[in-house]
Structures are given as structure tokens and as C-alpha cells.
C-alpha atoms as a PDB file:
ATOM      1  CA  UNK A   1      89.672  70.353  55.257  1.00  0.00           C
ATOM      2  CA  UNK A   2      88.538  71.995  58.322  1.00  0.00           C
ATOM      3  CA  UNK A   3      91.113  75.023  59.867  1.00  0.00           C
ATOM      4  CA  UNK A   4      91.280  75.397  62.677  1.00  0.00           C
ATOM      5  CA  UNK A   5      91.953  79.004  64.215  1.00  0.00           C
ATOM      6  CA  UNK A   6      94.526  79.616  67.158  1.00  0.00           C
ATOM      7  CA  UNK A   7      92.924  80.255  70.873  1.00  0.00           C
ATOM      8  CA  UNK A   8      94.747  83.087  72.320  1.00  0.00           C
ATOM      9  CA  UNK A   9      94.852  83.510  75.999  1.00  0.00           C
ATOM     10  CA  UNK A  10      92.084  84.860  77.826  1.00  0.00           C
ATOM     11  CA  UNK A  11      93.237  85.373  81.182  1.00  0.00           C
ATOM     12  CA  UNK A  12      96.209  85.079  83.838  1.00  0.00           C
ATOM     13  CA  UNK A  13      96.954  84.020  87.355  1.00  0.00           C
ATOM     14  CA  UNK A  14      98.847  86.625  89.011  1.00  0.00           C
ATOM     15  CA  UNK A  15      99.628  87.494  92.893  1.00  0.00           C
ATOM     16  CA  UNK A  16      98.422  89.639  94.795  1.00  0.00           C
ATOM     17  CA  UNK A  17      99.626  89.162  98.523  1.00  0.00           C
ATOM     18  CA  UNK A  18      99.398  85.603 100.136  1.00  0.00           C
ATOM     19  CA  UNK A  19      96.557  85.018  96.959  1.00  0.00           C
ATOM     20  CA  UNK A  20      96.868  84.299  93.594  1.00  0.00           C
ATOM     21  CA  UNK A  21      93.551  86.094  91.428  1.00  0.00           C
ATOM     22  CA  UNK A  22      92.558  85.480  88.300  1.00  0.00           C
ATOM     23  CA  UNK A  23      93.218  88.562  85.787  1.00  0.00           C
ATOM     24  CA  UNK A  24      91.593  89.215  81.994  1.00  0.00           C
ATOM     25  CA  UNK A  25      93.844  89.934  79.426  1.00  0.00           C
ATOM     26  CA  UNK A  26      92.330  92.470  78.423  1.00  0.00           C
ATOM     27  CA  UNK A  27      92.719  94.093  81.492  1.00  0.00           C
ATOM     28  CA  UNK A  28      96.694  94.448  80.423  1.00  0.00           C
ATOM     29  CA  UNK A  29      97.437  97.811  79.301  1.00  0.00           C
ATOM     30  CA  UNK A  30     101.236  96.700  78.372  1.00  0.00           C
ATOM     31  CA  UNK A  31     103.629  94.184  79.327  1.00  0.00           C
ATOM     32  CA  UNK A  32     107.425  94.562  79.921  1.00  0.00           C
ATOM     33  CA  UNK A  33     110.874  93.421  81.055  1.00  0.00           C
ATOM     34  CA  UNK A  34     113.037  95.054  83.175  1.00  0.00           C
ATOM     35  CA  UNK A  35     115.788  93.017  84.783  1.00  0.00           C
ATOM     36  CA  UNK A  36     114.933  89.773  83.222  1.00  0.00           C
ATOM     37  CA  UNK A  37     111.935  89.951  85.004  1.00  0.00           C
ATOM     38  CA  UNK A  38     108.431  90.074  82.921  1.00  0.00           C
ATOM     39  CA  UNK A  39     105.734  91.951  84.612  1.00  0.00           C
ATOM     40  CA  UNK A  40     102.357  93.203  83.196  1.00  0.00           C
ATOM     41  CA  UNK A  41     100.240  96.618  83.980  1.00  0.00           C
ATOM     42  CA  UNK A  42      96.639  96.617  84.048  1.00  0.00           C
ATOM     43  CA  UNK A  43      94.660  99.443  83.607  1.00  0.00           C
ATOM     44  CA  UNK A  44      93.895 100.520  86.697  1.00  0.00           C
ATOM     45  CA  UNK A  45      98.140 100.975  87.432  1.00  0.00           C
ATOM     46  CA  UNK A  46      98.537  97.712  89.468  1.00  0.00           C
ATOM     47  CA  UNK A  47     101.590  95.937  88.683  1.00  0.00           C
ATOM     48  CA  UNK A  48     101.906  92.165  88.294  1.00  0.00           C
ATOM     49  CA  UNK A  49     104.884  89.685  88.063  1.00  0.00           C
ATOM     50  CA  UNK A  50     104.540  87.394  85.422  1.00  0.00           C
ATOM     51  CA  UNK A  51     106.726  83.675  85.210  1.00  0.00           C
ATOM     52  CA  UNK A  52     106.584  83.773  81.416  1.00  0.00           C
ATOM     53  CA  UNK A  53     109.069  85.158  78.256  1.00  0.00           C
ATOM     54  CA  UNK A  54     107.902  88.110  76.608  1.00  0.00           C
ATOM     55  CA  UNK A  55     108.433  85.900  73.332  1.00  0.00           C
ATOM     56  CA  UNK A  56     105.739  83.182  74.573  1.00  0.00           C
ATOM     57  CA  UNK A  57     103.777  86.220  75.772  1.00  0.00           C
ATOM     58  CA  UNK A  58     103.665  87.359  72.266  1.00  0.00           C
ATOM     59  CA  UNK A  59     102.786  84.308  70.873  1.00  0.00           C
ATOM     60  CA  UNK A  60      99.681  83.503  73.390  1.00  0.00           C
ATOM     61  CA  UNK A  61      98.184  87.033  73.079  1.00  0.00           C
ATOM     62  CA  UNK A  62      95.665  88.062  70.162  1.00  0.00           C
ATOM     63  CA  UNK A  63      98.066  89.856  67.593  1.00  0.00           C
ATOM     64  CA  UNK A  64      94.108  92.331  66.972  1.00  0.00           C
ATOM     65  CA  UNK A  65      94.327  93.367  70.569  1.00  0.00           C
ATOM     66  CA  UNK A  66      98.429  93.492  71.416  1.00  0.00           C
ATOM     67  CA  UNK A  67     101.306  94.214  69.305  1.00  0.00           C
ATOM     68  CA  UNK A  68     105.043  94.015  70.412  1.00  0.00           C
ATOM     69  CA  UNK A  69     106.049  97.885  70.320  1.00  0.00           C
ATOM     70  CA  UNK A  70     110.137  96.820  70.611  1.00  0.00           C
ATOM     71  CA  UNK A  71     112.291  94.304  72.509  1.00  0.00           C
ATOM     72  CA  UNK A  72     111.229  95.158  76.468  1.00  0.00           C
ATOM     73  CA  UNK A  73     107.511  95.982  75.669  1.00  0.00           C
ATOM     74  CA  UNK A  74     103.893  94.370  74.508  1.00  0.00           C
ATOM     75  CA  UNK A  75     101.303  96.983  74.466  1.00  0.00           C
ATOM     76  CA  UNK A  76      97.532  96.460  74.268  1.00  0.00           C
ATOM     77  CA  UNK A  77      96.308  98.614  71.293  1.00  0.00           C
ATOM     78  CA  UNK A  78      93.278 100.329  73.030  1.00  0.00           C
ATOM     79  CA  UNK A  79      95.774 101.438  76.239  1.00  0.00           C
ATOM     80  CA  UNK A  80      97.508 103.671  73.344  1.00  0.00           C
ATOM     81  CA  UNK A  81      97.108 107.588  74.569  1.00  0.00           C
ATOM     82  CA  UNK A  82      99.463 109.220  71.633  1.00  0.00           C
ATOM     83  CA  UNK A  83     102.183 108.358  69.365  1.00  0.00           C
ATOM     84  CA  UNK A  84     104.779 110.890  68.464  1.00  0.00           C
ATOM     85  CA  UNK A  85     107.695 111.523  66.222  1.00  0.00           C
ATOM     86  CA  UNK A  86     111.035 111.271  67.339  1.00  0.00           C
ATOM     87  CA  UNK A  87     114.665 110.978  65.765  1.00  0.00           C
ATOM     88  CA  UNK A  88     115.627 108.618  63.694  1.00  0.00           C
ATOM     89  CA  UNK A  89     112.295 107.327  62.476  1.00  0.00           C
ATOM     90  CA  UNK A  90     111.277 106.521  65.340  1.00  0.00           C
ATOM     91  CA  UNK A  91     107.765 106.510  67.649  1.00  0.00           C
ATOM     92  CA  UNK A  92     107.254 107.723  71.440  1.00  0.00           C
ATOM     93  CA  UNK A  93     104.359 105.527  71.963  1.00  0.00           C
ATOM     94  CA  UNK A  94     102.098 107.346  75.337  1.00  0.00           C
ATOM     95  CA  UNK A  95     100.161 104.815  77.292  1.00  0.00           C
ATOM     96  CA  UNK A  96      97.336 104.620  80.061  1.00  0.00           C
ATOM     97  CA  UNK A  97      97.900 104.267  82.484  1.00  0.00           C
END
């Protein structure tokens, strides 16, 4: 019996004026949702609007690269500047950008 290993996704289409571009994943520093809207950050501090559930985003992106840091936010694990203690057990996580 042959298993067979989950793709995650490799890249996005995202706006960017009148055009739609094609963006890595790995070019994500963190996603998040703010208003019921989902939108990603890549690491040069552009902003993108993204039509998907931070659950299915989750599910698509490669658990080695991105972990879900609490309810509003996905962060890549190489965009991770500094963690920090805080009350309650709790982590400030820095990110960059």
C-alpha cells in the first residue's frame, strides 16, 4: 500500500490594482482576520485580501512552515522576530515585518 502525502499550497492569486499576480506562499509572513475579512502580509509589508477561511487556510498550508498562533492569526515560522512572556501563560509572538 502506497501513501500518499498531502500537497500543500504553493502559491496564491491576490490583487493588486486592476491585476490579479501570482504570490508564493512562502512569501506570507502571517495571515489574519480582522472584520471577517482574511488578509495575508508578505514580507516585504504589502497587504493582500484573501477570499478564503482562516480554517481552510490552515488546512492548505504546510503545518513545517506555518502554525496557527490563536484564533485571528497564521504565522509563517521563519517571519518569527521574538517571543516573550506575558500573563497568564501566555506568548507575545514579534513578527517581520
Amino acid at each position: 500500500m502506497q501513501s500518499r502525502q498531502k500537497k500543500f499550497r504553493r502559491s496564491f492569486l491576490v490583487q493588486k490594482g486592476e491585476n490579479f499576480i501570482p504570490v508564493s506562499a512562502t512569501d506570507f509572513a502571517f495571515f489574519f482576520i480582522r472584520n471577517g475579512v482574511v488578509k495575508g502580509v508578505i514580507k516585504d509589508d504589502l497587504m493582500f485580501h484573501l477570499d478564503e477561511k482562516l480554517e481552510d487556510l490552515e488546512k492548505d498550508l504546510d503545518p513545517d512552515l506555518f502554525f496557527r498562533a490563536n484564533r485571528q492569526f497564521i504565522v509563517q515560522r521563519s517571519s518569527i522576530e521574538s517571543l516573550q512572556s506575558y500573563f497568564g501563560g501566555r506568548l507575545i509572538v514579534k513578527v517581520k515585518p
